[in-house]
Protein backbone atom coordinates (compact mmCIF):
# COMPACT_ATOMS: atom_id res chain seq x y z
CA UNK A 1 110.71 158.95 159.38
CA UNK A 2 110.14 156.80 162.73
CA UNK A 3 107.64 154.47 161.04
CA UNK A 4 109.95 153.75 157.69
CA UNK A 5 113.22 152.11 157.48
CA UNK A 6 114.84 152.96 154.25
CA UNK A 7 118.11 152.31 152.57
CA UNK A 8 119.93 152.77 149.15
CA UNK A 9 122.00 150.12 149.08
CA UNK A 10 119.81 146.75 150.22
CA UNK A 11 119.60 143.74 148.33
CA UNK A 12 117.34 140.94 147.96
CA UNK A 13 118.98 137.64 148.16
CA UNK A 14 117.94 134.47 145.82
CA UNK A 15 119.64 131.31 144.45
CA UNK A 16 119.53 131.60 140.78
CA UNK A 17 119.57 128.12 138.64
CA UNK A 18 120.90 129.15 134.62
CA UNK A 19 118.59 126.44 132.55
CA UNK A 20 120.16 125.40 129.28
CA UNK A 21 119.21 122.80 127.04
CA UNK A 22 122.38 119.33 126.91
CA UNK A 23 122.02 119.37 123.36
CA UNK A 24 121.47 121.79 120.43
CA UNK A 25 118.59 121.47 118.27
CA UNK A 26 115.38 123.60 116.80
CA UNK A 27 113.23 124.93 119.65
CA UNK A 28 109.62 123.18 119.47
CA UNK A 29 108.07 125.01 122.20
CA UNK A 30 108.63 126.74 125.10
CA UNK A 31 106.18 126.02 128.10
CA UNK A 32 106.99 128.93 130.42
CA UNK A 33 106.49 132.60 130.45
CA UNK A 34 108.17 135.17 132.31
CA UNK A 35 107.39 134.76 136.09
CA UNK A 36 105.75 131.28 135.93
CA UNK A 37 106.29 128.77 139.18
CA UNK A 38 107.74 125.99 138.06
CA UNK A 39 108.24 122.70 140.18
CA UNK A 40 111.53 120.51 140.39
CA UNK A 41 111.31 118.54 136.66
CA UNK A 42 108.47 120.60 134.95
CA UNK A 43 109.17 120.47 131.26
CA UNK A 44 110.35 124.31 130.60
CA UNK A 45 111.53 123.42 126.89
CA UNK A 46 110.83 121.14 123.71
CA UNK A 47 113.49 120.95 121.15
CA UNK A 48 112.60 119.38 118.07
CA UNK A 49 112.88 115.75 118.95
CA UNK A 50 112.47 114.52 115.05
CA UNK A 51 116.88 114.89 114.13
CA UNK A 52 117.81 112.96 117.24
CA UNK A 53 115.15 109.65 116.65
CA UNK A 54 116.85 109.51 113.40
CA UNK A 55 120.04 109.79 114.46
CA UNK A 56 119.05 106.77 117.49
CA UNK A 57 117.41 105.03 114.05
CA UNK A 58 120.38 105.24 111.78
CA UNK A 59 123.25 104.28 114.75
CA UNK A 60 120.67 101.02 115.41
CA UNK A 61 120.64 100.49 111.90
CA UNK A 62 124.75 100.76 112.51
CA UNK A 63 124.71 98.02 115.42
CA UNK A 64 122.65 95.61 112.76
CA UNK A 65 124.99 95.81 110.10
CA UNK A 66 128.03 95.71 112.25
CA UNK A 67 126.87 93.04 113.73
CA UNK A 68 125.97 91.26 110.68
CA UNK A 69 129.37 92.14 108.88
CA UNK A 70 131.57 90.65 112.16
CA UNK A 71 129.09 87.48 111.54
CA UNK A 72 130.06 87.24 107.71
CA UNK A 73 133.81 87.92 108.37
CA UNK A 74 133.44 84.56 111.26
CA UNK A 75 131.78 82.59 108.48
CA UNK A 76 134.42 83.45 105.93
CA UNK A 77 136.85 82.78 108.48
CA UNK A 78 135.23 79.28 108.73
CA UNK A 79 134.98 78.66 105.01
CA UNK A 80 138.69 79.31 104.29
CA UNK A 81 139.46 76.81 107.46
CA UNK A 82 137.81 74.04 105.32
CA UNK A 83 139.45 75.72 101.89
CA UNK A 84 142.74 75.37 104.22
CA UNK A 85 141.65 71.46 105.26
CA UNK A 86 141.06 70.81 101.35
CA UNK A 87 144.04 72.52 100.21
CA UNK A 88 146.34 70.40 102.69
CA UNK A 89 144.38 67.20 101.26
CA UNK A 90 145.24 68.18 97.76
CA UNK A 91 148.95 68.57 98.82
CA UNK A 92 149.15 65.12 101.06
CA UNK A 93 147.28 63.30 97.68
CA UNK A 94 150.05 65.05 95.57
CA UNK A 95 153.34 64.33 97.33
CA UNK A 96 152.10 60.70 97.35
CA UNK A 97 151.59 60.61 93.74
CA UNK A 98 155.24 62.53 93.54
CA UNK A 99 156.51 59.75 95.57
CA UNK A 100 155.27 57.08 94.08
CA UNK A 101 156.02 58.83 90.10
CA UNK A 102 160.01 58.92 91.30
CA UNK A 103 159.90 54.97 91.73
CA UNK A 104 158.23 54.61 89.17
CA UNK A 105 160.80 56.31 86.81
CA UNK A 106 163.53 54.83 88.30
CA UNK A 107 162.09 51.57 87.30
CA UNK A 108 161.07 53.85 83.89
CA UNK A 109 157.67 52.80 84.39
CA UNK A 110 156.80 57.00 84.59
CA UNK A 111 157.99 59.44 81.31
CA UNK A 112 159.72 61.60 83.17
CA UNK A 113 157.19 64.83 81.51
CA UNK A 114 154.68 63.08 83.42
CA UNK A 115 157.19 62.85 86.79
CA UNK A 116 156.93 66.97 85.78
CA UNK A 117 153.20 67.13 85.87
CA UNK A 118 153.27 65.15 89.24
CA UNK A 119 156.14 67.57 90.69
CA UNK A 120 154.58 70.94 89.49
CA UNK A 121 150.84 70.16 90.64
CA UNK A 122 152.52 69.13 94.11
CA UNK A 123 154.21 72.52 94.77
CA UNK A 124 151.23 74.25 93.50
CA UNK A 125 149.55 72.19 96.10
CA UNK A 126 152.11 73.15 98.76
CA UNK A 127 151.62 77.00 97.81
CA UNK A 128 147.81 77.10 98.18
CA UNK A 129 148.22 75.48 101.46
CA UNK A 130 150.74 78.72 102.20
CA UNK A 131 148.44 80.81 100.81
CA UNK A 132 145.37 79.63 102.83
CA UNK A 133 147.21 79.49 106.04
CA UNK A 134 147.75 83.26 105.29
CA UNK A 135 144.07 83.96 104.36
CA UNK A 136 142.77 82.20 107.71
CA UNK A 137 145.35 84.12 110.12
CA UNK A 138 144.01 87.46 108.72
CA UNK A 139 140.70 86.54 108.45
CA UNK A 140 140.86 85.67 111.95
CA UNK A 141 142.71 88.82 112.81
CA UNK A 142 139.68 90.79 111.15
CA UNK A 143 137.29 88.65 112.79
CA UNK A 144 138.59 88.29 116.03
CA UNK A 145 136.36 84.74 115.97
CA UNK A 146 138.09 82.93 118.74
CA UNK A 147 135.68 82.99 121.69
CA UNK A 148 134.94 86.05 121.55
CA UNK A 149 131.12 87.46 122.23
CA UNK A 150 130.17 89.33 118.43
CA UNK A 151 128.85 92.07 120.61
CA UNK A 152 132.51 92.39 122.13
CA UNK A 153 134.12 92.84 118.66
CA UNK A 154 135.54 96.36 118.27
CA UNK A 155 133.48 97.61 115.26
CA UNK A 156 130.24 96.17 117.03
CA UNK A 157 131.48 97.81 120.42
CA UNK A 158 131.85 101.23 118.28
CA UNK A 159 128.42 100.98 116.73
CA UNK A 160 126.85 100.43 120.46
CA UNK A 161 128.57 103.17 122.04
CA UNK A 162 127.38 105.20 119.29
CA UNK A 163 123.42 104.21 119.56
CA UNK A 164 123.71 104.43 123.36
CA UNK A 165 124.79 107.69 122.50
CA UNK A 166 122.49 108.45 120.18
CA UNK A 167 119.47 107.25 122.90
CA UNK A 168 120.94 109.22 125.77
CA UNK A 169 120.50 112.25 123.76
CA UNK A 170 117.17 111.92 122.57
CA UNK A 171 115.40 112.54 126.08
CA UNK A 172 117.02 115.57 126.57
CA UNK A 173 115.50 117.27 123.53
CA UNK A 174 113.25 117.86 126.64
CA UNK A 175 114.61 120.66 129.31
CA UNK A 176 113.42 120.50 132.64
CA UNK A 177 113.31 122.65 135.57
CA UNK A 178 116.04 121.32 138.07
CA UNK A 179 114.57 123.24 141.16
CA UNK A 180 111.52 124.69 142.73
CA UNK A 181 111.01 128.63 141.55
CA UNK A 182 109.81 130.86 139.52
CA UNK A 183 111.17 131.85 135.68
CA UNK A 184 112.59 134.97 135.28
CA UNK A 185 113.85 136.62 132.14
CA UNK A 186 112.86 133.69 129.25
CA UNK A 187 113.98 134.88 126.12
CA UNK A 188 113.06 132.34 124.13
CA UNK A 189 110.41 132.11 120.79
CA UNK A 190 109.93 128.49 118.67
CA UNK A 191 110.93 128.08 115.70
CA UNK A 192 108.23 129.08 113.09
């Protein structure tokens, strides 16, 4: 044996990269075989990209009506301002009237059921003004309307982060080599 080096116990060293597909989905097709070379961001795997464009369709679908909901809660917001504007009107033109009803009857100009009338539509006056302050301070609440971006409201926020989401998956239905090499050992079949 002077021309032959031989051992039992040597080794071969290589760097080994594990490829998995970032999401989980129905394999399309696989585009390597056993010992192919593959190059640094060769597509090695096709999932089935159809699930995730309508998940990205539905969650931008999500960010429209979001939007479009935070838009309707501002303009209700705005209509019960001027129901609120009205309301306080209606009470300002009542307690006039209830002033001018008690010297009235004190001179018994006024029946005093009418002096009633006047009283009872100026509280109910005075309790739709309460009632519409309420109304606008939880409308804005809900709205969040006060210079605020609609794209910075939190249900709009949630629906973005969601479609962003969504879109970041979508590309990696598509697994690519992340070194130089060759494949070793791909068990992997479509889906039929």
């Amino acid at each position: 044996g002077g021309r032959y080096v031989t051992t039992e116990n040597a080794y071969v060293k290589a760097d080994i990269a594990r490829v998995a597909a970032e999401v989980t989905g129905r394999i399309q097709s696989v585009r390597i075989k056993d010992h192919s070379r593959v190059t640094k961001g060769d597509v090695m795997l096709e999932l089935d990209p159809k699930p995730f464009e309508i998940k990205l369709a539905a969650a931008k679908a999500d960010v429209d009506a979001a939007r479009t909901e935070v838009r309707t809660m501002i303009a209700q917001w705005k209509e019960a301002k001027s129901e609120l504007k009205q309301a306080e009107g209606q009470t300002m033109y009542w307690n006039a009237q209830l002033e001018r009803s008690k010297a009235l009857e004190k001179r018994n100009v006024v029946s005093s059921s009418r002096l009633e009338e006047v009283e009872n539509s100026a509280r109910e006056a005075r309790d739709r003004v309460t009632v519409m302050r309420s109304k606008v301070a939880r409308m804005l609440s809900q709205s969040g309307a006060v210079a605020r971006p609609i794209d910075e409201h939190p249900l709009v926020r949630d629906k973005i982060a969601k479609r962003d989401e969504a879109a970041l998956d979508l590309p990696r239905t598509l697994s690519r080599s992340p070194v130089d090499g060759t494949s070793v050992t791909v068990n992997l079949q479509p889906a039929a």
